[in-house]
Protein backbone atom coordinates (compact mmCIF):
# COMPACT_ATOMS: atom_id res chain seq x y z
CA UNK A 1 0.00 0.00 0.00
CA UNK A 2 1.23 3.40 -0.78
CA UNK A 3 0.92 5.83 1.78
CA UNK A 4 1.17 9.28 1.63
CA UNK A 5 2.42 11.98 5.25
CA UNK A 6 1.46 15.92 4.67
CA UNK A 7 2.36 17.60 7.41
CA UNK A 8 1.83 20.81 8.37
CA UNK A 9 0.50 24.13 10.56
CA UNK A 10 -2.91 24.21 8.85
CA UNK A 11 -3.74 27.69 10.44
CA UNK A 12 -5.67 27.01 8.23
CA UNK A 13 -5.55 24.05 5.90
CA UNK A 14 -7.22 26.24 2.60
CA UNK A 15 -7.85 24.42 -1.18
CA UNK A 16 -3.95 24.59 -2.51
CA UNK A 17 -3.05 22.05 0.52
CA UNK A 18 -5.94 19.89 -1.10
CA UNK A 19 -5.26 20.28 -4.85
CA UNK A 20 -1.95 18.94 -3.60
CA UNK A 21 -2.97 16.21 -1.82
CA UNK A 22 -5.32 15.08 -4.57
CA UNK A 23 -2.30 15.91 -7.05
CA UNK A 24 -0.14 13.19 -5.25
CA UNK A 25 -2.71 10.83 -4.94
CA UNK A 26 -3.24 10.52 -8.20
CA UNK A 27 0.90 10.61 -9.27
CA UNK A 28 1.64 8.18 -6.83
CA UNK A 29 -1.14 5.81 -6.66
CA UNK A 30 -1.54 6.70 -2.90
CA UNK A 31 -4.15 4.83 -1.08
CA UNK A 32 -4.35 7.12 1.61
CA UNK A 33 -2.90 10.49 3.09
CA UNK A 34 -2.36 11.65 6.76
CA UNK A 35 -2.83 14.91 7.60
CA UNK A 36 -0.88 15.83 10.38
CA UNK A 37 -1.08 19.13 12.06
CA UNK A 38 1.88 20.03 13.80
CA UNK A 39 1.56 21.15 17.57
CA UNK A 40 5.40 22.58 17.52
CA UNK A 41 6.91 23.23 13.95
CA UNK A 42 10.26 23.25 13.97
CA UNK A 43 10.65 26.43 11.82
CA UNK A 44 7.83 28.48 13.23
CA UNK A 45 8.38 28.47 16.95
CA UNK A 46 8.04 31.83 17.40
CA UNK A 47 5.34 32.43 15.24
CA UNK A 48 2.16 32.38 17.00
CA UNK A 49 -0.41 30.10 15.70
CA UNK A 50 -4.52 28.97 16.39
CA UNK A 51 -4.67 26.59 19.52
CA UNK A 52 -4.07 22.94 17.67
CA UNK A 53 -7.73 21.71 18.67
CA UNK A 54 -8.75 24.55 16.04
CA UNK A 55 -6.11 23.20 13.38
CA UNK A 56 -7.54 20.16 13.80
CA UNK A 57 -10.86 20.42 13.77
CA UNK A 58 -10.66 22.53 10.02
CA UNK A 59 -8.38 19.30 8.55
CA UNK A 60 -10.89 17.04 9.70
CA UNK A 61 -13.82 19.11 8.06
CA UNK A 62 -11.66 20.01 5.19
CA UNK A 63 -11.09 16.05 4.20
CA UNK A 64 -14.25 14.78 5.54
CA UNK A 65 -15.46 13.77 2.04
CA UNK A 66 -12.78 11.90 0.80
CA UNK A 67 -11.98 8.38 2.49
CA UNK A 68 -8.90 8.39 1.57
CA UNK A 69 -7.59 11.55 3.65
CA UNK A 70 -7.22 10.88 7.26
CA UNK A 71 -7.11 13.74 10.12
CA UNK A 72 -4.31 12.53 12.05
CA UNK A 73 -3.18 13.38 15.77
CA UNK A 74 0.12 11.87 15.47
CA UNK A 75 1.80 15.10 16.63
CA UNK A 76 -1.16 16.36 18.99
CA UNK A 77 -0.12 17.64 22.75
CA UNK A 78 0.35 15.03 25.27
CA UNK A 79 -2.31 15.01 28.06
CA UNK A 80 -1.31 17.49 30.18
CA UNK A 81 1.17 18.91 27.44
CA UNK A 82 0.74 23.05 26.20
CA UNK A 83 -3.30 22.96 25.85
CA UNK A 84 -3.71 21.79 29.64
CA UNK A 85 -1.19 23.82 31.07
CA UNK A 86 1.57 21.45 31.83
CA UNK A 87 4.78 22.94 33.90
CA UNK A 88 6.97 20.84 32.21
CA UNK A 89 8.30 23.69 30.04
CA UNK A 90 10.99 21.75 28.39
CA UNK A 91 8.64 18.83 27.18
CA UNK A 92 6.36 21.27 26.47
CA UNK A 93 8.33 23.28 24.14
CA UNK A 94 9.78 20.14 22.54
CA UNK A 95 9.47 21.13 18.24
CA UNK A 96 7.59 18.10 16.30
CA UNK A 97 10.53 16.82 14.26
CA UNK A 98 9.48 15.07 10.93
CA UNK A 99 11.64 11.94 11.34
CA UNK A 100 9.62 11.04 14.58
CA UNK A 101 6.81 11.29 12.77
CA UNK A 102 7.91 8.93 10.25
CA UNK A 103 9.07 6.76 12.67
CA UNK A 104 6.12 6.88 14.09
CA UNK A 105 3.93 6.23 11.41
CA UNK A 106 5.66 3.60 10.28
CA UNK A 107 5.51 1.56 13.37
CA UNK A 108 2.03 0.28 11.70
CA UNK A 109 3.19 -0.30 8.72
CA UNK A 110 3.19 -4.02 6.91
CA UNK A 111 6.43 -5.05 5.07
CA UNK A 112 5.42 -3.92 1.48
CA UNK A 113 3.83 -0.39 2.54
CA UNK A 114 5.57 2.56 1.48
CA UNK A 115 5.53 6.57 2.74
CA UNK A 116 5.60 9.12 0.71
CA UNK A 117 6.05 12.73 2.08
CA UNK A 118 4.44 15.42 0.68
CA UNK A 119 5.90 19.34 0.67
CA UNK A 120 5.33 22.16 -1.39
CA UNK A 121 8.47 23.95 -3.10
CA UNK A 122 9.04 26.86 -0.61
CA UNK A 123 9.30 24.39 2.30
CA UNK A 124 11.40 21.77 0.13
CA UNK A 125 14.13 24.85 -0.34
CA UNK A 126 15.21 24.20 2.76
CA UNK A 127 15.47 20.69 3.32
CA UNK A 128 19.07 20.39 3.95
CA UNK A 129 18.63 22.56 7.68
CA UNK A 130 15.41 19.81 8.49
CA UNK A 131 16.31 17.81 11.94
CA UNK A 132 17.67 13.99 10.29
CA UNK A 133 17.32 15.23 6.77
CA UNK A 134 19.04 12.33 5.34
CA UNK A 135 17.63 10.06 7.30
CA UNK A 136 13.92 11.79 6.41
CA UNK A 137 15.21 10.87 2.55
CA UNK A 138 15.68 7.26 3.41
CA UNK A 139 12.71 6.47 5.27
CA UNK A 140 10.58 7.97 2.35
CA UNK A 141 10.01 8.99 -0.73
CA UNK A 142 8.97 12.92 -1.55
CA UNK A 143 6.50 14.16 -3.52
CA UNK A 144 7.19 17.88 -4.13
CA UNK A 145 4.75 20.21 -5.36
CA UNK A 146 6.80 22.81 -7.86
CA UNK A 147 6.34 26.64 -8.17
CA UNK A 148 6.56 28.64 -11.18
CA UNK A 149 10.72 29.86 -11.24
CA UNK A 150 12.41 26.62 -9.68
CA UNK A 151 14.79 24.41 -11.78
CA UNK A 152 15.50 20.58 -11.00
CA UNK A 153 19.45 21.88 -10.66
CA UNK A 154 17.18 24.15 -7.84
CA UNK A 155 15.78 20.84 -6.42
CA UNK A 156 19.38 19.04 -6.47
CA UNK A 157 20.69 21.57 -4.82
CA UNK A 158 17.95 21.98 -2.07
CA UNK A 159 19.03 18.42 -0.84
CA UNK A 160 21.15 17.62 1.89
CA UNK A 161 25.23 17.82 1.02
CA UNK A 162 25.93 14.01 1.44
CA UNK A 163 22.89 13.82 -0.96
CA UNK A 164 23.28 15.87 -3.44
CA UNK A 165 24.58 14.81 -7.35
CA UNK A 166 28.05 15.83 -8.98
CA UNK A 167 28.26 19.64 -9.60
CA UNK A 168 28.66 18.77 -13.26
CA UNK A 169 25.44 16.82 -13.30
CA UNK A 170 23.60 19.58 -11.50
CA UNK A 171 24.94 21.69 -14.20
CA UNK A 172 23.25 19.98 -16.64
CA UNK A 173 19.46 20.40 -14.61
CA UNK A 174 19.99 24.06 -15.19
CA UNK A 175 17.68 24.24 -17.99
CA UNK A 176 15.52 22.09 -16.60
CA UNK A 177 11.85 22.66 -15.22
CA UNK A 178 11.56 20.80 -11.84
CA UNK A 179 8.95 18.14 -13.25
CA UNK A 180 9.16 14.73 -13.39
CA UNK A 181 11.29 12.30 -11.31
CA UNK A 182 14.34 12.89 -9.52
CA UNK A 183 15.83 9.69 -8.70
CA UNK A 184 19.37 9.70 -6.86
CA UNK A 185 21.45 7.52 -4.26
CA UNK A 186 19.22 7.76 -1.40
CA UNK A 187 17.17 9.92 -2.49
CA UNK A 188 13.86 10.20 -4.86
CA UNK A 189 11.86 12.91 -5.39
CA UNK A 190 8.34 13.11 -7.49
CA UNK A 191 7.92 16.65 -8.74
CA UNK A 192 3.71 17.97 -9.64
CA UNK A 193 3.55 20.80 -11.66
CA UNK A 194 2.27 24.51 -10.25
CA UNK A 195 -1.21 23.56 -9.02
CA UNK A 196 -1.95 27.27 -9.24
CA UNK A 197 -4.17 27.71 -6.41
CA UNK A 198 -4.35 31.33 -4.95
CA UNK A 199 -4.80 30.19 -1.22
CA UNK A 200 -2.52 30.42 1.37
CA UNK A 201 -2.88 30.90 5.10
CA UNK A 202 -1.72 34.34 5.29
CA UNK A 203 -4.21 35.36 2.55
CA UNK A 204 -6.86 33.86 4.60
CA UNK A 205 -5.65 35.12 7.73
CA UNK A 206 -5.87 39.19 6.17
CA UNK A 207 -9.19 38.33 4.60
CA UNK A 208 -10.65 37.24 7.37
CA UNK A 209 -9.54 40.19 9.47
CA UNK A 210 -11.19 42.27 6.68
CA UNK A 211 -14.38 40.82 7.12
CA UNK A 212 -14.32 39.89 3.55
CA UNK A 213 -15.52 36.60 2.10
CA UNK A 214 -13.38 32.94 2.28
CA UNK A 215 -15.26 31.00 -0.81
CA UNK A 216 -12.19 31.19 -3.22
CA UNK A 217 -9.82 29.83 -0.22
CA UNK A 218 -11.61 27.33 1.31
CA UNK A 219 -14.58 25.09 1.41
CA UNK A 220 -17.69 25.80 3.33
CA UNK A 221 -17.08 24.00 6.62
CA UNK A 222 -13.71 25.64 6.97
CA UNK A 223 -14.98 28.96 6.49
CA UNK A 224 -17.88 28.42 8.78
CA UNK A 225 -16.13 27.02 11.71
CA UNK A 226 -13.35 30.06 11.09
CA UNK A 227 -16.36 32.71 11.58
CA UNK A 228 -18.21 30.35 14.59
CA UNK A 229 -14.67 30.58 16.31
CA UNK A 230 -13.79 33.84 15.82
CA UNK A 231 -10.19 33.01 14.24
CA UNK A 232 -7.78 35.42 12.49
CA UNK A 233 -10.02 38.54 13.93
């Protein structure tokens, strides 16, 4: 079984995280996709984000009519972690590393199962600073979804240093739109063309504060439980 891992914030998850998802499903053959909200990202620790609960709730309305996406809460708060006020400051604060997600998720696995991550462009850029990166590379496969600008020498070179091709090979990707299938040692990467979707959080985030409406972001649940809440105001 192919399985696909999308990790993320979600504050909130809008229609370019499921154009993706939907993108990679159909690339890859995956049978199903996780969709795991982060409690701690590693790269956004001090950027303030909706109480996971929230983030949770909209990726379980959000994939609610597919049976093939799953909500997950593979890196929800402990019980008495940050939402219940735990003192424990240094468990508390502990980042949600992708590799122990992995890891994680793969503790169910059956012996001919196989993960495949999936990332958009901006986040794949910098890869190479992720906790484990190479070790991320070998217990999966990627799926990346490409943005208008980025070369496959751009991808290559995003990679971790131990992973990376010869500089004369990467010379030759130059020219090269990042499509297709990037297949090193340790290392293989399935790049979707620009899904050209217009959401992103931030875009939701300044509409919402505007009072204006959320249809061309997100689906109806979303925005309704986004008003009900009160979130991005």
């Amino acid at each position: 079984m192919n399985i696909g891992l999308f990790g993320g914030t979600f504050d909130p998850i809008h229609r370019g995280h499921l154009a993706l998802a939907r993108e990679a499903q159909g690339r890859c053959k995956l049978h199903r996709i996780y969709f795991v909200p982060a409690n701690i990202p590693p790269h956004k620790q001090r950027q303030p984000l909706s109480p996971f609960l929230h983030r949770f709730a909209m990726v379980a309305l959000a994939t609610a009519q597919d049976k093939a996406f799953v909500p997950s809460l593979l890196e929800a708060p402990e019980e008495n972690g940050p939402i219940r006020g735990s003192q424990n400051k240094s468990h508390q604060d502990k980042p949600n590393y992708t590799i122990d997600t992995v890891r994680q998720l793969k503790q169910s696995f059956k012996s001919n199962d196989k993960l495949f991550l999936l990332i958009g462009m901006d986040a794949f850029a910098d890869i190479a600073k992720w906790h484990e990166a190479e070790e991320v590379f070998r217990e999966c496969e990627f799926i990346v979804a490409n943005r208008p600008g980025y070369s496959l020498a751009d991808v290559a070179n995003a990679l971790p240093e131990s992973l990376r091709p010869r500089p004369e090979l990467t010379k030759l990707f130059q020219k090269q739109a990042a499509n297709g299938d990037l297949v090193l040692k340790g290392a293989t990467i399935h790049l979707l063309g620009d899904l050209r979707q217009p959401a992103s959080a931030t875009a939701i985030r300044q509409a919402t504060a505007a009072g204006k409406p959320l249809s061309r972001f997100v689906d109806a649940p979303v925005a309704e439980y986004i008003k009900k809440m009160g979130l991005y105001k």
